[in-house]
Protein backbone atom coordinates (compact mmCIF):
# COMPACT_ATOMS: atom_id res chain seq x y z
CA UNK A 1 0.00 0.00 0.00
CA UNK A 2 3.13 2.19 0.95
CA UNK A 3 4.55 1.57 -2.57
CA UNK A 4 1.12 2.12 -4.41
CA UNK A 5 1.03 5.76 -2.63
CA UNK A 6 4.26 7.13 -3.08
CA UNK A 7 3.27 5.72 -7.14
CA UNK A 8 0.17 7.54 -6.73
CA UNK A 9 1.88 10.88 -5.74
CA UNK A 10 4.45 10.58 -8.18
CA UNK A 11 1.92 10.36 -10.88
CA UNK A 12 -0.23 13.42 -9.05
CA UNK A 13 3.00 15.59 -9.52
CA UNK A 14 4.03 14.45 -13.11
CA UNK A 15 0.27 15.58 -13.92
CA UNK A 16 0.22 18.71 -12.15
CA UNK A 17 4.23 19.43 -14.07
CA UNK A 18 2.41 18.69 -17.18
CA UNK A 19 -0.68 20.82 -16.73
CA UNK A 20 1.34 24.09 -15.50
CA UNK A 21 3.38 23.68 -18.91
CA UNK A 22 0.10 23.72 -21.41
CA UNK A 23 -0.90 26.61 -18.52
CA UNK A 24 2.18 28.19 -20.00
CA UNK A 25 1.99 27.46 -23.36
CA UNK A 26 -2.14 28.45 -23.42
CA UNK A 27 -2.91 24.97 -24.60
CA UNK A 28 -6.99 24.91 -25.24
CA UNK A 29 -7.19 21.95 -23.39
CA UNK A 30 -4.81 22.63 -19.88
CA UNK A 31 -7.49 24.02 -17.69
CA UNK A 32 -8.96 20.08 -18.58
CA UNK A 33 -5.54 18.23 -17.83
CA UNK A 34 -5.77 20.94 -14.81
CA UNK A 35 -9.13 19.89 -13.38
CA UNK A 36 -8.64 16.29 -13.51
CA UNK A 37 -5.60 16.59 -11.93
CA UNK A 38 -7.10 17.96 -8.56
CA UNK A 39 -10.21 15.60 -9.36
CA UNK A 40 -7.51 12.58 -8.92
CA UNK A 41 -5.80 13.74 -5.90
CA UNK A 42 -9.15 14.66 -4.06
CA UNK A 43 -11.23 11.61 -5.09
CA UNK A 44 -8.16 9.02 -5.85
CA UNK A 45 -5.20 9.94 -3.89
CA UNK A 46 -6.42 11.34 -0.36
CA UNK A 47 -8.95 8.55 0.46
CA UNK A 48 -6.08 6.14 -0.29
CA UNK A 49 -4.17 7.87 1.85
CA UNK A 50 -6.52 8.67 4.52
CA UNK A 51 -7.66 5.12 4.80
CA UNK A 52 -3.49 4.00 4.94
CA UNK A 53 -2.70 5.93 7.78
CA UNK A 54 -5.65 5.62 10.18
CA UNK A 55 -6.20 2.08 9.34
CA UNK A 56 -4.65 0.80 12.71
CA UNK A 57 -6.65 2.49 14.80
CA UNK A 58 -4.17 5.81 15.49
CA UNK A 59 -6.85 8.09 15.44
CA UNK A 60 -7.88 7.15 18.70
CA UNK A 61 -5.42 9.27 20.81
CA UNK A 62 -6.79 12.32 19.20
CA UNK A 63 -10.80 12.02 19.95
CA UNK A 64 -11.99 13.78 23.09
CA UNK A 65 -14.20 11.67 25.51
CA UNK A 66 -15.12 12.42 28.81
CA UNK A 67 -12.34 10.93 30.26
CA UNK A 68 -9.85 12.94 28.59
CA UNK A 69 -12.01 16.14 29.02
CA UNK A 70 -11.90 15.18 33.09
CA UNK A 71 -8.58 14.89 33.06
CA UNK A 72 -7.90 18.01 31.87
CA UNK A 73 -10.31 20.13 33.55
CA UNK A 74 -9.24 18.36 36.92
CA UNK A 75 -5.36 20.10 36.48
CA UNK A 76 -7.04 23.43 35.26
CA UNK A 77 -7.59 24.75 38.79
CA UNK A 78 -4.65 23.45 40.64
CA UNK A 79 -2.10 26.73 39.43
C-alpha cells in the first residue's frame, strides 16, 4: 500500500508538471488536464491515503471523551 502511494503521488505531480506547462503554453485543453488533476488527488489519492494511515486504529489518541475532558479540567484549577 506504501509503494502504491508514493506511485500515486508521483503520478499526481508528473500531472500537475504537465498541466502548469500547457498553462504556459495556453494549450486549449490545460485548464482540462488541470481539473482532472485535482479531481484525482481529491477523489483518488487522499482517500487512499486517509484510509493507509488511520487504518490501525491511530486516530484514537486524538478524539476527546469524557475521560480525557476530566482529566484536563481536573489540572485546570490546581495553578
Amino acid at each position: 500500500m506504501k509503494l502504491a502511494l508514493k506511485i500515486m503521488f508521483v503520478i499526481f505531480l508528473i500531472w500537475m508538471a504537465t498541466g502548469l506547462y500547457l498553462v504556459n503554453v495556453e494549450h486549449e485543453k490545460a485548464q482540462i488536464v488541470m481539473g482532472l488533476g485535482v479531481f484525482y488527488f481529491s477523489f483518488l489519492f487522499m482517500p487512499f491515503f486517509i484510509y493507509y494511515r488511520y487504518k490501525d486504529g491511530k486516530y484514537k489518541k486524538y478524539i476527546l471523551n469524557d475521560e480525557k475532558l476530566r482529566e484536563a479540567f481536573k489540572n485546570v484549577g490546581k495553578d
